[in-house]
C-alpha atoms as a PDB file:
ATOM      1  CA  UNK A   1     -11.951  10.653  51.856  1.00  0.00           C
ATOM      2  CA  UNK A   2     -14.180  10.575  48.398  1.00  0.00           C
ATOM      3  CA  UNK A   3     -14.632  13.074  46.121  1.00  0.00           C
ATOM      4  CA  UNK A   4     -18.295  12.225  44.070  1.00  0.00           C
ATOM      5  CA  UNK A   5     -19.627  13.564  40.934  1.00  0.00           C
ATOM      6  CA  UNK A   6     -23.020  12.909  40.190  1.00  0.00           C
ATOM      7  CA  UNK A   7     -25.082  13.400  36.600  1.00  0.00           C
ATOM      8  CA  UNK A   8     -23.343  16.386  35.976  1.00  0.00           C
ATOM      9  CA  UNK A   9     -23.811  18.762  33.366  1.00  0.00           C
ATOM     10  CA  UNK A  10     -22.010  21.966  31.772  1.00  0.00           C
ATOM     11  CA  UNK A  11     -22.663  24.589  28.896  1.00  0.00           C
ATOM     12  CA  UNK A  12     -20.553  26.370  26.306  1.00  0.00           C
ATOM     13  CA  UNK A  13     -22.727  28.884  25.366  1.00  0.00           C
ATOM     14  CA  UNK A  14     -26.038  28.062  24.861  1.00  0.00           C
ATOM     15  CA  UNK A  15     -24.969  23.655  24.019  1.00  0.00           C
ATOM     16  CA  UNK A  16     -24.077  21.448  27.102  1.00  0.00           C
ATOM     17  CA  UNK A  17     -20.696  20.550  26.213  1.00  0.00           C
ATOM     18  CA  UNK A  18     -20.860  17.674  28.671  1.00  0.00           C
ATOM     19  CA  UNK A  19     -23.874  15.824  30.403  1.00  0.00           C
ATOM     20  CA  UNK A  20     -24.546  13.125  32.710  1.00  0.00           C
ATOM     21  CA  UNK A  21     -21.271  12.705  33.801  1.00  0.00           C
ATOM     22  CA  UNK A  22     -20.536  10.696  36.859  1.00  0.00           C
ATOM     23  CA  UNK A  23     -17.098   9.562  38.467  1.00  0.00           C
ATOM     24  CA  UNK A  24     -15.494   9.523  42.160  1.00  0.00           C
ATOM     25  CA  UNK A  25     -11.852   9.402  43.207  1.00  0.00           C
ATOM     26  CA  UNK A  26     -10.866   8.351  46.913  1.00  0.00           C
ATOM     27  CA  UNK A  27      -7.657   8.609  48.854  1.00  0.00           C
ATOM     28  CA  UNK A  28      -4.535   8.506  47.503  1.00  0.00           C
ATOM     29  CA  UNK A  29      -6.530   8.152  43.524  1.00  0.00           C
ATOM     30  CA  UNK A  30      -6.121  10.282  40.715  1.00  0.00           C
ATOM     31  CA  UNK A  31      -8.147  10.919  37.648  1.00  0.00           C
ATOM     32  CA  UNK A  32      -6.701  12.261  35.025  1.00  0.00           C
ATOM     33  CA  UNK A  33      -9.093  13.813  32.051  1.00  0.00           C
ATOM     34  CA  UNK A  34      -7.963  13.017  28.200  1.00  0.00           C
ATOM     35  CA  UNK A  35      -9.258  14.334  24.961  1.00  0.00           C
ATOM     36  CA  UNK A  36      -8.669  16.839  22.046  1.00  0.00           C
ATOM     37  CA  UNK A  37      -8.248  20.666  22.288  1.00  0.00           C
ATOM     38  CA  UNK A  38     -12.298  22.059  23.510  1.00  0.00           C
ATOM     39  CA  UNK A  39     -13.257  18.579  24.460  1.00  0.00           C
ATOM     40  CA  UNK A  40     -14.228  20.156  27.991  1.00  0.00           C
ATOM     41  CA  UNK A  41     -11.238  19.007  30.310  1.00  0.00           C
ATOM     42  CA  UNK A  42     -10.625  22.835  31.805  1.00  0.00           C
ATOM     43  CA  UNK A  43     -14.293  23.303  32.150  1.00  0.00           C
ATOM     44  CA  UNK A  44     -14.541  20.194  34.301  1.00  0.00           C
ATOM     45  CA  UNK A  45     -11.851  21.155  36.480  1.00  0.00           C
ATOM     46  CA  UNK A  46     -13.289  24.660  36.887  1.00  0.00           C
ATOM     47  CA  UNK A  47     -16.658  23.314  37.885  1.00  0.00           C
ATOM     48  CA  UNK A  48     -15.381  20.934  40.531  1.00  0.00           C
ATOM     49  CA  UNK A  49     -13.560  24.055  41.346  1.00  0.00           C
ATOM     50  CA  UNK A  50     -16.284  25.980  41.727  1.00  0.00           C
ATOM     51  CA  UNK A  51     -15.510  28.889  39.327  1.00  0.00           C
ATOM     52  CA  UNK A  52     -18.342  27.705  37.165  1.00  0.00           C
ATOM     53  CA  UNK A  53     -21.897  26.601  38.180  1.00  0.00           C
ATOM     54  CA  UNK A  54     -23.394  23.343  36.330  1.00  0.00           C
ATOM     55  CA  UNK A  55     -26.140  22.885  34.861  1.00  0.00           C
ATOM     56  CA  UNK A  56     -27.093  19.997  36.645  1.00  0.00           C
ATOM     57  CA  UNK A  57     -25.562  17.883  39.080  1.00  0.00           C
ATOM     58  CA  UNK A  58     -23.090  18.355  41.716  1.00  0.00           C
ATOM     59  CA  UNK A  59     -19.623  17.496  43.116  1.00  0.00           C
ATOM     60  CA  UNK A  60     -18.971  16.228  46.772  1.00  0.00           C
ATOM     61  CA  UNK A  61     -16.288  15.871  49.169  1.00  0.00           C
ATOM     62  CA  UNK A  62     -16.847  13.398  52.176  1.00  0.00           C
ATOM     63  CA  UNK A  63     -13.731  12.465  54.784  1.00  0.00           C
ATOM     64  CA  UNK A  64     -14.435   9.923  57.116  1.00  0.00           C
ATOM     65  CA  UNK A  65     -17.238  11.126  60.023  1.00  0.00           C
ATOM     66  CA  UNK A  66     -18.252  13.978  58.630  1.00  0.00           C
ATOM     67  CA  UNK A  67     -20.929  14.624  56.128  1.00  0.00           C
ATOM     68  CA  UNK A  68     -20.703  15.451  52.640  1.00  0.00           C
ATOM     69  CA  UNK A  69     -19.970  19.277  51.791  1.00  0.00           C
ATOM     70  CA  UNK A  70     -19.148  20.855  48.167  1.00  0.00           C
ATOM     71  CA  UNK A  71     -15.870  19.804  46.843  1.00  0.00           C
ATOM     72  CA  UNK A  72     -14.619  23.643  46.260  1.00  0.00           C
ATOM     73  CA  UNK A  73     -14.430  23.566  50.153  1.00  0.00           C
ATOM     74  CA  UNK A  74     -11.777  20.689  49.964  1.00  0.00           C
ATOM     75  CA  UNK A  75      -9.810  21.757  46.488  1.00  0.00           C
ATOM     76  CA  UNK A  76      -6.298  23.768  45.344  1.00  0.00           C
ATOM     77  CA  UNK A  77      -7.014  24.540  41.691  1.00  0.00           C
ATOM     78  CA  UNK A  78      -3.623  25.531  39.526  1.00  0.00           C
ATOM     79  CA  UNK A  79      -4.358  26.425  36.220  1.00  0.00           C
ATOM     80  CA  UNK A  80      -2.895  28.109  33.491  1.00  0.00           C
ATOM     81  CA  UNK A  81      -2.546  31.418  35.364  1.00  0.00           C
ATOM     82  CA  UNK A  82       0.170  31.504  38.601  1.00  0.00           C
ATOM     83  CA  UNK A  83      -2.838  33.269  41.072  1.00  0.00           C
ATOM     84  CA  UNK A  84       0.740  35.661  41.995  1.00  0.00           C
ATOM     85  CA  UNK A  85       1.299  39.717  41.854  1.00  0.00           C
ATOM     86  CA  UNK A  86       4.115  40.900  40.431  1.00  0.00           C
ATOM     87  CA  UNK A  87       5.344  43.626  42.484  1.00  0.00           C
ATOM     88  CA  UNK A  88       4.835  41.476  46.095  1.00  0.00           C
ATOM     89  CA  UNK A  89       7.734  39.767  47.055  1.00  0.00           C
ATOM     90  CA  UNK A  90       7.750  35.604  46.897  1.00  0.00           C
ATOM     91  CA  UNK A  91       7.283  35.526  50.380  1.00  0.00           C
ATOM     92  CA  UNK A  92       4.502  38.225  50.552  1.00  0.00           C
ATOM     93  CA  UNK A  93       2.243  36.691  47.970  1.00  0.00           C
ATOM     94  CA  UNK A  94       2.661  32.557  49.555  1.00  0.00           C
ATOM     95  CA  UNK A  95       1.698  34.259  52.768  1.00  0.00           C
ATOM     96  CA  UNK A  96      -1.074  35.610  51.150  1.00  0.00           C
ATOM     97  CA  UNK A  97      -2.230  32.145  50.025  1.00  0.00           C
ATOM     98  CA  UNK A  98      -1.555  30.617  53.120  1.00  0.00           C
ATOM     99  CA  UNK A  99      -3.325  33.443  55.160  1.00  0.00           C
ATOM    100  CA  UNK A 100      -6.481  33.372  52.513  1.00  0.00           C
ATOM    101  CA  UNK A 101      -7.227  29.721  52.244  1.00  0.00           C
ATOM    102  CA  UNK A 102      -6.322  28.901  56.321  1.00  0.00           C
ATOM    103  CA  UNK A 103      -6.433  25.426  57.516  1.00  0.00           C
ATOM    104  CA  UNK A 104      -8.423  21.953  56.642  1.00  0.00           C
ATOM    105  CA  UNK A 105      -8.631  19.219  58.748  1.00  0.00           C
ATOM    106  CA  UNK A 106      -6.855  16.482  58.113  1.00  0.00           C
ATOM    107  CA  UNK A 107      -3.571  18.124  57.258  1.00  0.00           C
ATOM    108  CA  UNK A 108      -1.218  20.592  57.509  1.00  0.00           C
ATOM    109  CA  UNK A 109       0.662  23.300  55.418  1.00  0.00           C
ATOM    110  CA  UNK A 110       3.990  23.678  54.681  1.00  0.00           C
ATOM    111  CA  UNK A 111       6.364  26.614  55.700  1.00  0.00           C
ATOM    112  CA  UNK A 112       6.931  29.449  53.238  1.00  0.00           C
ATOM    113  CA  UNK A 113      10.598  28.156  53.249  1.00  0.00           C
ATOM    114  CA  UNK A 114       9.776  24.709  53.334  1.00  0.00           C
ATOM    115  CA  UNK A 115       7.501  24.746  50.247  1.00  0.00           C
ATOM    116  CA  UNK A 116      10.479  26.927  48.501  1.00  0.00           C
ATOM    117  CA  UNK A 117      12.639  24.186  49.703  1.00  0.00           C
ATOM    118  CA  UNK A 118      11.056  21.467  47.849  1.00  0.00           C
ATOM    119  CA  UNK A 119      10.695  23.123  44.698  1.00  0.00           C
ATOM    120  CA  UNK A 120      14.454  24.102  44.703  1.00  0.00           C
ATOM    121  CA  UNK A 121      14.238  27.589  44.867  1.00  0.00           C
ATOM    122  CA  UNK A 122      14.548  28.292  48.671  1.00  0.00           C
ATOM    123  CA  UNK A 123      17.251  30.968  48.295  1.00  0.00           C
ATOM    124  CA  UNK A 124      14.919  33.712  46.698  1.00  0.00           C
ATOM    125  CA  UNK A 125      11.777  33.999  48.197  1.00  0.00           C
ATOM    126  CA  UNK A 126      12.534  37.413  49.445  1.00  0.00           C
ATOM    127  CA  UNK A 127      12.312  38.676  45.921  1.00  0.00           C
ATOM    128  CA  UNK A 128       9.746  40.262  43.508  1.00  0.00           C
ATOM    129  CA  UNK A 129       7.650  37.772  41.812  1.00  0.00           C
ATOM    130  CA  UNK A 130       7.957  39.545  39.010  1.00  0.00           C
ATOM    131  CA  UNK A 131      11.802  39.724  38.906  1.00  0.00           C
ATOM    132  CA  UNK A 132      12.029  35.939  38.291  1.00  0.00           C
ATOM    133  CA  UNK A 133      12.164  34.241  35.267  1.00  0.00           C
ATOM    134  CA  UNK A 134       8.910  32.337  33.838  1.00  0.00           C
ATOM    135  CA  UNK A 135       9.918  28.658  34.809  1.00  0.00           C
ATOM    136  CA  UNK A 136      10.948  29.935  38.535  1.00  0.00           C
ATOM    137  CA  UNK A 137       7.335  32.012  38.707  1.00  0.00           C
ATOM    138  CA  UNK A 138       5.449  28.983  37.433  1.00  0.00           C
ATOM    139  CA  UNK A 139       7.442  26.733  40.342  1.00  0.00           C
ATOM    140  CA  UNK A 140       6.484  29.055  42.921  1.00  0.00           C
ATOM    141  CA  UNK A 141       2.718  28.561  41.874  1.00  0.00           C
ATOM    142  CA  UNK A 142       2.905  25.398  42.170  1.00  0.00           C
ATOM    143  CA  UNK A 143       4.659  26.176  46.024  1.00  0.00           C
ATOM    144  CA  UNK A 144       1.185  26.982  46.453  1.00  0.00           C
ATOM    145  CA  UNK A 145      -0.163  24.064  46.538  1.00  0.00           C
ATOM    146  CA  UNK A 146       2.055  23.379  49.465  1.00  0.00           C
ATOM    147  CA  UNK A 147       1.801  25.890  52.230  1.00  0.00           C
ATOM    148  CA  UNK A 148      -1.948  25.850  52.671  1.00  0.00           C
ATOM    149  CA  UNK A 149      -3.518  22.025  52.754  1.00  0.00           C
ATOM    150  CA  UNK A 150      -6.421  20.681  50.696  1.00  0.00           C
ATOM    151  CA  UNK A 151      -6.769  17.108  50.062  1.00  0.00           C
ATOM    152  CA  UNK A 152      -8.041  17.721  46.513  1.00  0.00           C
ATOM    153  CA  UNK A 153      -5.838  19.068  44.298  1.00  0.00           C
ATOM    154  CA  UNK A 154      -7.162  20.122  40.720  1.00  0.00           C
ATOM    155  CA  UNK A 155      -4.462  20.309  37.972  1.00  0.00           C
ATOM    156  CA  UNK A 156      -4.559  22.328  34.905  1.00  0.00           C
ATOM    157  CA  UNK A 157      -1.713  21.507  32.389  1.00  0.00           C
ATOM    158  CA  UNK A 158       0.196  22.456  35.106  1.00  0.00           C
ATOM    159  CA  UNK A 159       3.658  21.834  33.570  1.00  0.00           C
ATOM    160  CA  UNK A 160       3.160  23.190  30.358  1.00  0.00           C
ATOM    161  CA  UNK A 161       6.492  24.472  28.812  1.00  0.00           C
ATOM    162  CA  UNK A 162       8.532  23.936  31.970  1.00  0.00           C
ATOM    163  CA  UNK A 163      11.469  21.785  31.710  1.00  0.00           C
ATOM    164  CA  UNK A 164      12.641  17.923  32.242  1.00  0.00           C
ATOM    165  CA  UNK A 165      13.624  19.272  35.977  1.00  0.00           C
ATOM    166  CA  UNK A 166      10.759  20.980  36.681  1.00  0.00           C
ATOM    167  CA  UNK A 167       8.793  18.370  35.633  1.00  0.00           C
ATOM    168  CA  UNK A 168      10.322  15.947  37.193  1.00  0.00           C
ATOM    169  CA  UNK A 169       9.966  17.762  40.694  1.00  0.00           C
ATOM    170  CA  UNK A 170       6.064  18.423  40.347  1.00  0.00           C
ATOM    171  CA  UNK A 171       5.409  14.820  39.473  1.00  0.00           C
ATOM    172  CA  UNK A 172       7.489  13.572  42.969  1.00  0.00           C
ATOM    173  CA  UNK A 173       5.165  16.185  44.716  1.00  0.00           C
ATOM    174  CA  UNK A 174       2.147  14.732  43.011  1.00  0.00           C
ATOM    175  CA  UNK A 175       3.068  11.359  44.001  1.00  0.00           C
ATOM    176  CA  UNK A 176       3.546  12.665  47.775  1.00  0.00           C
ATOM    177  CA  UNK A 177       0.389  13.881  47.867  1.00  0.00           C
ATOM    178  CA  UNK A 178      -0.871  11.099  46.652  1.00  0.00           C
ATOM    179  CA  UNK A 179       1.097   8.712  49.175  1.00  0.00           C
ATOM    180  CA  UNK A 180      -0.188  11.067  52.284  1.00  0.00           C
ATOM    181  CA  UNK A 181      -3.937  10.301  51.520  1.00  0.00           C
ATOM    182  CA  UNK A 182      -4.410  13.099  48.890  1.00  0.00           C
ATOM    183  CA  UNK A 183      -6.380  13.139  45.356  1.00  0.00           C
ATOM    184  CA  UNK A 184      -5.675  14.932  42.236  1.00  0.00           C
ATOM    185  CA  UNK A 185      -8.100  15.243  39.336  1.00  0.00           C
ATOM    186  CA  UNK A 186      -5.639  16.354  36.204  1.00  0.00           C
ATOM    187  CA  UNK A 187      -5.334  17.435  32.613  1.00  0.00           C
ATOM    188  CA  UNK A 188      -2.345  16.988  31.510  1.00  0.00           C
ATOM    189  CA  UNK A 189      -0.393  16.066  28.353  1.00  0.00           C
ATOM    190  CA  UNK A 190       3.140  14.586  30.640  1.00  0.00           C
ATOM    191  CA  UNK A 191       2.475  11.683  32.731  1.00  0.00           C
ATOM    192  CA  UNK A 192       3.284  12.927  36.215  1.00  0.00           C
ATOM    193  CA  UNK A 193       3.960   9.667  37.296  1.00  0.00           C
ATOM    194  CA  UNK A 194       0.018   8.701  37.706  1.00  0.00           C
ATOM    195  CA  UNK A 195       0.722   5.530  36.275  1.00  0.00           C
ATOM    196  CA  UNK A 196      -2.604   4.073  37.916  1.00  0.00           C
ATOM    197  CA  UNK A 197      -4.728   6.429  37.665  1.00  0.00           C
ATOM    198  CA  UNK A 198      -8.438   6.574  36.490  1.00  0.00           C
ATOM    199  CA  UNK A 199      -8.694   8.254  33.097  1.00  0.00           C
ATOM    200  CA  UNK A 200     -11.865   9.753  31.768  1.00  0.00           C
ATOM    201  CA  UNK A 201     -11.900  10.685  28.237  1.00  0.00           C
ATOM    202  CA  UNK A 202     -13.502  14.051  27.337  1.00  0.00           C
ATOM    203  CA  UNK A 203     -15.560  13.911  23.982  1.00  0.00           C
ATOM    204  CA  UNK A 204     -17.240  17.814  23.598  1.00  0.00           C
ATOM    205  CA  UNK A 205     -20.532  17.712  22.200  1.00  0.00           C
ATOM    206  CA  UNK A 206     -19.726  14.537  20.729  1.00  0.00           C
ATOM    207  CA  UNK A 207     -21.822  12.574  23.702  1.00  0.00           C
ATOM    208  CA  UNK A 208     -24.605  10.165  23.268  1.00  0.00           C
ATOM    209  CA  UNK A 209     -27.704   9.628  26.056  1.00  0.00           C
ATOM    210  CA  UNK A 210     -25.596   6.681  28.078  1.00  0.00           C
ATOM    211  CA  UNK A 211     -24.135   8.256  31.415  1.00  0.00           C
ATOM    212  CA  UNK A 212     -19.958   8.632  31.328  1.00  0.00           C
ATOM    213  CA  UNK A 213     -18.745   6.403  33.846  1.00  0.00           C
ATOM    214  CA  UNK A 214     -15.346   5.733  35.774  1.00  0.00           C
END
C-alpha cells in the first residue's frame, strides 16, 4: 500500500500557506509533520482528509492490484474534536461509526467491546458519552479508529492533555497498526513511539520555489 502526494498546494485566505509539496508513506511508515503554531500541519492533515480541497495537486492511495483512488477513501482522521454525541450511549455512537464508514479491503474492524477492551474502558460502553469524564471521552474517540478499518490513519494532536496512561496506550495502538501493514501521517508534540518515522517540517508562508521533499 502507498499513500502519494504530489505538488500540492493549500490557501489560508487569499496566501498559499503551503505549495509544491510532495511526500509518500508506504506500509507499516509514518510521517509525522513538525513546525510552529500556524505553520500548516492541521491543514495538511485535513486536505489528505478531504475536508479541504487544494489548490493544486492531489493525494493518492494505491494497495497492491488495484489502481490508485483518492486517499479520503482509505483514511480515519481524529482531530481535535471526538466526532461523538453526547446524549447516545458509548455503544450507540461506535456503532454509528462502524455502521457509517463500513468495510475496506484489506482489513477488518474491531468489536464494539473489543475496541473498548483495548483502550481499558470495556466496562462502560453502555453509558452516555456525555456522562464520562474528558480523558475517558477522548479514549473512546480514539476506539474509533478501531472498530471500522482504514489503512491510513490521520492524527491530529491526538493526545493532547491526556495522561502518561493514556498516552502510553494510544502509542502501543499506533505501533499495532503500524506492525499490521497500516500508515499514519501525524502531528503531534509526544513521540508515540514513531521512532523511525519520516518527518516533514511545516514552514507557513515561509517557503521558497524548491519543491518540499521526503
Amino acid at each position: 500500500m502507498q499513500l502519494k502526494a504530489e505538488n500540492l498546494s493549500a490557501k489560508r485566505g487569499e496566501d498559499l500557506l503551503f505549495r509544491k509539496l510532495n511526500f509518500c508513506v508506504n506500509s507499516g511508515e509514518a510521517l509525522v509533520l513538525t513546525g510552529r503554531n500556524g505553520s500548516g500541519k492541521s491543514t495538511l492533515l485535513r486536505v489528505v482528509a478531504g475536508f479541504i480541497r487544494p489548490e493544486s495537486g492531489k493525494v493518492t492511495f494505491q494497495s497492491q492490484g488495484t489502481e490508485s483512488r483518492p486517499a479520503r477513501e482509505a483514511c480515519h482522521y481524529l482531530g481535535h474534536r471526538n466526532g461523538m454525541k453526547a446524549e447516545l450511549s458509548v455503544s450507540e455512537n461506535l456503532h454509528f461509526w462502524k455502521d457509517f464508514l463500513g468495510g475496506f479491503e484489506g482489513g477488518t474492524g474491531l468489536s464494539i467491546e473489543e475496541a473498548a477492551d483495548v483502550i481499558g474502558l470495556s466496562s462502560i460502553t453502555h453509558l452516555p458519552y456525555g456522562y464520562l469524564s474528558a480523558g475517558q471521552q477522548r479514549r473512546f474517540a480514539m476506539a474509533r479508529l478501531l472498530v471500522a478499518y482504514r489503512p491510513v490513519w490521520i492524527l491530529d494532536e491526538p493526545t493532547a492533555a491526556l495522561d502518561a496512561k493514556a498516552d502510553a496506550m494510544f502509542s502501543a495502538m499506533v505501533r499495532n497498526h503500524l506492525r499490521s501493514g497500516g500508515m499514519a501521517l501525524a502531528a503531534t508534540h509526544q513521540p508515540l513511539g514513531l521512532d523511525n518515522a519520516q518527518q516533514l517540517e511545516m514552514r507557513g508562508f515561509e517557503f521558497d520555489d524548491l519543491e518540499e521533499m521526503v
